[in-house]
Protein backbone atom coordinates (compact mmCIF):
# COMPACT_ATOMS: atom_id res chain seq x y z
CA UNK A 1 94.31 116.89 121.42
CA UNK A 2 95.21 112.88 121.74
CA UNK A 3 98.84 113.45 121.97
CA UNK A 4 99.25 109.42 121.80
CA UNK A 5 97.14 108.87 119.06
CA UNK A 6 98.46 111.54 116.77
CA UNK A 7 102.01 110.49 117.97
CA UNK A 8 101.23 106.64 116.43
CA UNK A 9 99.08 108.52 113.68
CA UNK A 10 102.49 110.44 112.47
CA UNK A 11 104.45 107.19 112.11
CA UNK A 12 102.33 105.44 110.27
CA UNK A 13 102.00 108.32 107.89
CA UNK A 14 105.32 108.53 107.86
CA UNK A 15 105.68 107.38 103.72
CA UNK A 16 102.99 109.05 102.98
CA UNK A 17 103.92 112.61 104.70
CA UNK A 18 107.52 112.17 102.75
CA UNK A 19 105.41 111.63 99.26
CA UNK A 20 102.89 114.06 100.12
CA UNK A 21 105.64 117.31 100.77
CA UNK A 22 107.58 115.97 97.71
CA UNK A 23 104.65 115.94 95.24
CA UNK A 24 102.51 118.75 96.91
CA UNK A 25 105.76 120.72 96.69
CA UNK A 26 105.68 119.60 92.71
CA UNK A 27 102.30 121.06 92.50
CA UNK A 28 102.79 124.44 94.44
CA UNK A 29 105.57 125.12 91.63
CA UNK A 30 103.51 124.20 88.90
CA UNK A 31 100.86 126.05 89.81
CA UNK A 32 102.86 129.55 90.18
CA UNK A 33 105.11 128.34 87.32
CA UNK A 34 101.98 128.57 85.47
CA UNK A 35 101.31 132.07 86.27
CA UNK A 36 99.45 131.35 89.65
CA UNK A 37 99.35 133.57 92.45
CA UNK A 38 100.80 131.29 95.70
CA UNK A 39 97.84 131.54 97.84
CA UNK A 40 95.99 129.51 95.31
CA UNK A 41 97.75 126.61 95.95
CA UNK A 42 96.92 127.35 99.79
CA UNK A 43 93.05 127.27 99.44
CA UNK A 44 93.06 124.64 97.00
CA UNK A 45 94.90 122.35 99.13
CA UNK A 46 92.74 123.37 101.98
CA UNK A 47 89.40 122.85 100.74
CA UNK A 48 89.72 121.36 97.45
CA UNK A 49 92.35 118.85 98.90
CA UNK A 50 92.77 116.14 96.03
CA UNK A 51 95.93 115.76 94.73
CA UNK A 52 95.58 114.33 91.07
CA UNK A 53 92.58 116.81 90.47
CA UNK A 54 94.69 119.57 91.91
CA UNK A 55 97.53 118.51 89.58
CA UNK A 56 94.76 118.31 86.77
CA UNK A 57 93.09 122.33 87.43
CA UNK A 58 96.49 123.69 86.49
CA UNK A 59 96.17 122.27 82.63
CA UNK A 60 91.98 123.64 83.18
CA UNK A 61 92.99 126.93 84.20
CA UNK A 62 95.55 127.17 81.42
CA UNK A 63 93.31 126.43 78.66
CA UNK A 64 90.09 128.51 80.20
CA UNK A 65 88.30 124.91 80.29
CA UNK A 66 84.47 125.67 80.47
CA UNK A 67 82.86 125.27 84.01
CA UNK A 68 80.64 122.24 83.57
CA UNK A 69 83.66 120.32 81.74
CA UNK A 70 85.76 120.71 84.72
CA UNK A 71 83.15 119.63 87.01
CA UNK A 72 82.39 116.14 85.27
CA UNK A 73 85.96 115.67 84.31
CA UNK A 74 86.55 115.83 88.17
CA UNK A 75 83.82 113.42 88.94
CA UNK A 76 84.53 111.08 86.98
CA UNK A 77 88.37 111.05 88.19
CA UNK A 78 87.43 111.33 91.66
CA UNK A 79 84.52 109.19 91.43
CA UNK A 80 86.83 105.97 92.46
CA UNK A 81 86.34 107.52 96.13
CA UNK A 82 82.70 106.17 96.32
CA UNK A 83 84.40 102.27 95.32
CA UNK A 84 86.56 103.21 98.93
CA UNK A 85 83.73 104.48 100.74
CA UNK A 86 81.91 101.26 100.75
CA UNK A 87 84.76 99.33 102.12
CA UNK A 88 85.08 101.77 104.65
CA UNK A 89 81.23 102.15 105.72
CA UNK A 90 81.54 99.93 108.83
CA UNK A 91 84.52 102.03 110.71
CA UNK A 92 83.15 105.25 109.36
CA UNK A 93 79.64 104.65 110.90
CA UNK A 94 81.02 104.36 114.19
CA UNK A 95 83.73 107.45 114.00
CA UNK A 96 80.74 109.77 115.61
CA UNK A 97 82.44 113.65 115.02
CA UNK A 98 84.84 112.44 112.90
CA UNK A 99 82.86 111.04 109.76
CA UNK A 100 82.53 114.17 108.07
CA UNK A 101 86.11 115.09 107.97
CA UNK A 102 87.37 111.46 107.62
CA UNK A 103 84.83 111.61 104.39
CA UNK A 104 86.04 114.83 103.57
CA UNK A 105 89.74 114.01 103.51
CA UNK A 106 89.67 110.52 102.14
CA UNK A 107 92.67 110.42 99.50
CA UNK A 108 93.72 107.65 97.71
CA UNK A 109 96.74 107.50 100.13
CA UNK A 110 94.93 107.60 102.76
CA UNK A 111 93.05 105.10 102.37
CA UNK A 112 95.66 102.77 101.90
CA UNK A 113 96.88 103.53 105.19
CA UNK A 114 93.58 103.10 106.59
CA UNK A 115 93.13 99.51 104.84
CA UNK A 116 96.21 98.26 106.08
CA UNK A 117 97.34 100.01 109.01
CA UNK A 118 95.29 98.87 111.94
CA UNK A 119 94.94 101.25 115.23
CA UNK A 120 97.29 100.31 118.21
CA UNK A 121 95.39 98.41 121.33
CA UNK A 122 95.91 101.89 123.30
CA UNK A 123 94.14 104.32 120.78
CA UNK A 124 90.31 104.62 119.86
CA UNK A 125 90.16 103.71 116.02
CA UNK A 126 88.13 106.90 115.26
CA UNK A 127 90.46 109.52 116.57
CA UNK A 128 93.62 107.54 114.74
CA UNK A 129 91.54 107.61 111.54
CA UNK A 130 91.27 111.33 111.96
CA UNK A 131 94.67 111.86 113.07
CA UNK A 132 96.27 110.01 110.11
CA UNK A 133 93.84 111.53 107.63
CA UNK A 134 94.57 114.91 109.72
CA UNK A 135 98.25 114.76 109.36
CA UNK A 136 98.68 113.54 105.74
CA UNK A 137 96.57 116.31 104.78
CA UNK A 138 99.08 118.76 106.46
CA UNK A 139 102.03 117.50 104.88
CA UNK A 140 100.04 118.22 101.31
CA UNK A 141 99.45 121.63 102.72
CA UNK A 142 102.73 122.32 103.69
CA UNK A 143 104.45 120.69 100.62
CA UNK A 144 101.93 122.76 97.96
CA UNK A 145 102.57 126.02 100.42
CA UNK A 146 106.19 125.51 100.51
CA UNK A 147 106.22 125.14 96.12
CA UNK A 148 104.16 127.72 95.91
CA UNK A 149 106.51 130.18 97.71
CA UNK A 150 109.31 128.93 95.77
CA UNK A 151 107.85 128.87 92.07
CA UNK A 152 106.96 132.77 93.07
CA UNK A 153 110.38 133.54 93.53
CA UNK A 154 112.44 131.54 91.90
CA UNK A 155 112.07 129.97 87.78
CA UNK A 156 112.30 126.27 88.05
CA UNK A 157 112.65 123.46 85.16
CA UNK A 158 109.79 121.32 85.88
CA UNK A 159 110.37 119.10 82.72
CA UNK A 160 109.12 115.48 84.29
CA UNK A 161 108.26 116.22 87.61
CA UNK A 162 104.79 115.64 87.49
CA UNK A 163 105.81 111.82 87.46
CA UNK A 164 106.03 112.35 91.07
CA UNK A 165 102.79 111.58 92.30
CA UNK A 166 102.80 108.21 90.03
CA UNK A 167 105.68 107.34 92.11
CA UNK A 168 103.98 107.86 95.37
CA UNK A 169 101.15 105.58 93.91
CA UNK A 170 103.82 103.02 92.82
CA UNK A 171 105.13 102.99 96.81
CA UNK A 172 101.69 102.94 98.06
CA UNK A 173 100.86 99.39 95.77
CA UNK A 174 103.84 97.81 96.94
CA UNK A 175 102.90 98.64 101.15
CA UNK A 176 99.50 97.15 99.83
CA UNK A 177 100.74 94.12 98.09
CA UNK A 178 103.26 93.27 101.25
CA UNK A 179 99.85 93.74 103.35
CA UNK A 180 98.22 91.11 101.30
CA UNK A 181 97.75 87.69 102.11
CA UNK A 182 96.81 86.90 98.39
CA UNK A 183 97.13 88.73 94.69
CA UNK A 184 93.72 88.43 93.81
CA UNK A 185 93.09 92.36 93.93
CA UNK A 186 96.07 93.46 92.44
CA UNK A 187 95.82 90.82 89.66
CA UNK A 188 92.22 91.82 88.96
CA UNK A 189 93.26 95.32 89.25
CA UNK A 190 96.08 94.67 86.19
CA UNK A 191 93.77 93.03 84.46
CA UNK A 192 91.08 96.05 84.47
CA UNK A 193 93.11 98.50 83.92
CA UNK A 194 94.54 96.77 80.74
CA UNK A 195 91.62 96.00 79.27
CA UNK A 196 90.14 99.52 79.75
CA UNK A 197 93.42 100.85 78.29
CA UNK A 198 92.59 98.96 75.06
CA UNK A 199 89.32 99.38 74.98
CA UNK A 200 88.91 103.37 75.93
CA UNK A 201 92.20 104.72 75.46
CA UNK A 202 94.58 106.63 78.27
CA UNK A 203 92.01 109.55 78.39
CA UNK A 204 89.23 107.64 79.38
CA UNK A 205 90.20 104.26 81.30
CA UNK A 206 89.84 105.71 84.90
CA UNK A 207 85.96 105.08 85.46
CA UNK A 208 85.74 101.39 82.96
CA UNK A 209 88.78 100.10 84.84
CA UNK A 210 87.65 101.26 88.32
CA UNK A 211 83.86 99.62 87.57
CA UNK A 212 85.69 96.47 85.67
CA UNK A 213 87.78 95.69 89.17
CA UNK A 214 84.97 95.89 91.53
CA UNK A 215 83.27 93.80 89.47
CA UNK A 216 85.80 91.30 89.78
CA UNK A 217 86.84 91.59 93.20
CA UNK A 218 83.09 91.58 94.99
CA UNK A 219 83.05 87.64 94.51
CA UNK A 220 86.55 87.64 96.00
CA UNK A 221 85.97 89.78 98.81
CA UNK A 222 86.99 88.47 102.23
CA UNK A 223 89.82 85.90 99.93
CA UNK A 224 92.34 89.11 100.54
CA UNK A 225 92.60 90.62 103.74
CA UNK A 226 95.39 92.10 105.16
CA UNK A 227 97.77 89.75 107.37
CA UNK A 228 96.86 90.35 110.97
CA UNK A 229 93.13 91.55 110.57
C-alpha cells in the first residue's frame, strides 16, 4: 500500500466521502425500509456500485419490474459513463493494473474529482486515480452498510431524503464550475438539459440531454480546462 498517495487521495475525497456516507446511508435505509434484507445493500454496493441506479433497483424490486426492463433502463441511465470515458482515455491507457478497477469504479463523483483534481508532484497519477476511486467507493460502502443496519432495526421517516444525492450533485457542479476557467460546459450543459426536458419529458431526458451536450461541447473542447492544467 502507497501510504502517501492514499493519504493525498483521502483529502481530496474528502467532499465526496462526506456525500457519499450521507446518501449511501439514505440508500441502506431505503432499501431495508422497503422490506430488504441488509446484506443486500452490502453486495450491491460492492459489485453493483452505482449510486443513482442503486437508488433506482429499490422502486424495480418493489414493483417486480421485468428483467430486460431493468437492464435497458440501467443502460440508458448509466450510459453517460461512456461520454466520461472518452475524456479520460489518455490517463486510463497509461494506469497499467489499475484500468480495470478505475473503469470499474468510475462514478459520476468520481470523475469530477478526477477532472479537476490533479495528482501531487510526489505521487504516480495511476495509483492516486485508484486510491481516490478506491476510497470514495468505501465511504459508499460504509454509508449503505451503516443504513442498512439501521433501517433493520429501527423504522425511520424517509419522506424527502432521497433529495440527498441531488444535493451531492449540486456540490459537485459548483467544485466544477470554481475549477473552470470558462462557462461554456456548464452553459451548454443548461441548455441540453432544458431542451430535452421539453422535448422528452422528466422520464426520458437523461440520454437526449447527455448526447445534446457533447454535441455542443466537442467544438469547444480545449476552450474549458481546469485552472492550473
Amino acid at each position: 500500500m502507497d501510504k502517501n498517495a492514499l493519504r493525498h487521495a483521502a483529502r481530496a475525497a474528502v467532499p465526496v466521502i462526506l456525500g457519499y456516507l450521507s446518501v449511501g446511508l439514505v440508500f441502506g435505509l431505503l432499501l431495508t425500509g422497503s422490506g430488504y434484507a441488509w446484506w443486500l445493500g452490502l453486495l450491491m454496493s460492492l459489485f453493483i456500485y452505482a449510486g443513482t441506479a442503486q437508488y433506482m433497483a429499490v422502486d424495480f424490486f418493489l414493483q417486480n419490474t421485468p428483467l430486460w426492463q431493468v437492464a435497458f433502463l440501467t443502460f440508458l441511465l448509466n450510459s453517460r459513463h461512456m461520454f466520461y470515458g472518452l475524456s479520460l482515455l489518455e490517463p486510463f491507457a497509461r494506469a497499467g493494473i489499475y484500468r480495470p478497477y478505475l473503469i470499474f469504479s468510475l462514478t459520476d463523483e468520481t470523475y469530477a474529482l478526477l477532472t479537476s483534481v490533479p495528482p501531487p508532484a510526489a505521487v504516480h497519477p495511476a495509483k492516486f486515480s485508484f486510491y481516490l476511486a478506491a476510497v470514495n467507493q468505501v465511504a459508499w460502502l460504509a454509508g449503505s452498510l451503516l443504513g442498512a443496519l439501521l433501517g433493520a432495526v429501527i423504522p425511520f421517516d424517509l419522506t424527502g431524503v432521497d433529495f440527498a444525492l441531488t444535493a451531492l450533485f449540486i456540490v459537485l457542479l459548483l467544485e466544477q464550475v470554481r475549477a473552470a476557467s470558462a462557462p461554456y460546459p456548464f452553459l451548454a450543459g443548461l441548455a441540453a438539459a432544458g431542451a430535452a426536458l421539453l422535448i422528452f419529458g422528466p422520464a426520458n431526458m437523461l440520454l437526449p440531454a447527455v448526447c445534446l451536450a457533447a454535441a455542443l461541447l466537442i467544438p469547444l473542447r480545449g476552450k474549458a480546462e481546469p485552472h492550473g492544467s
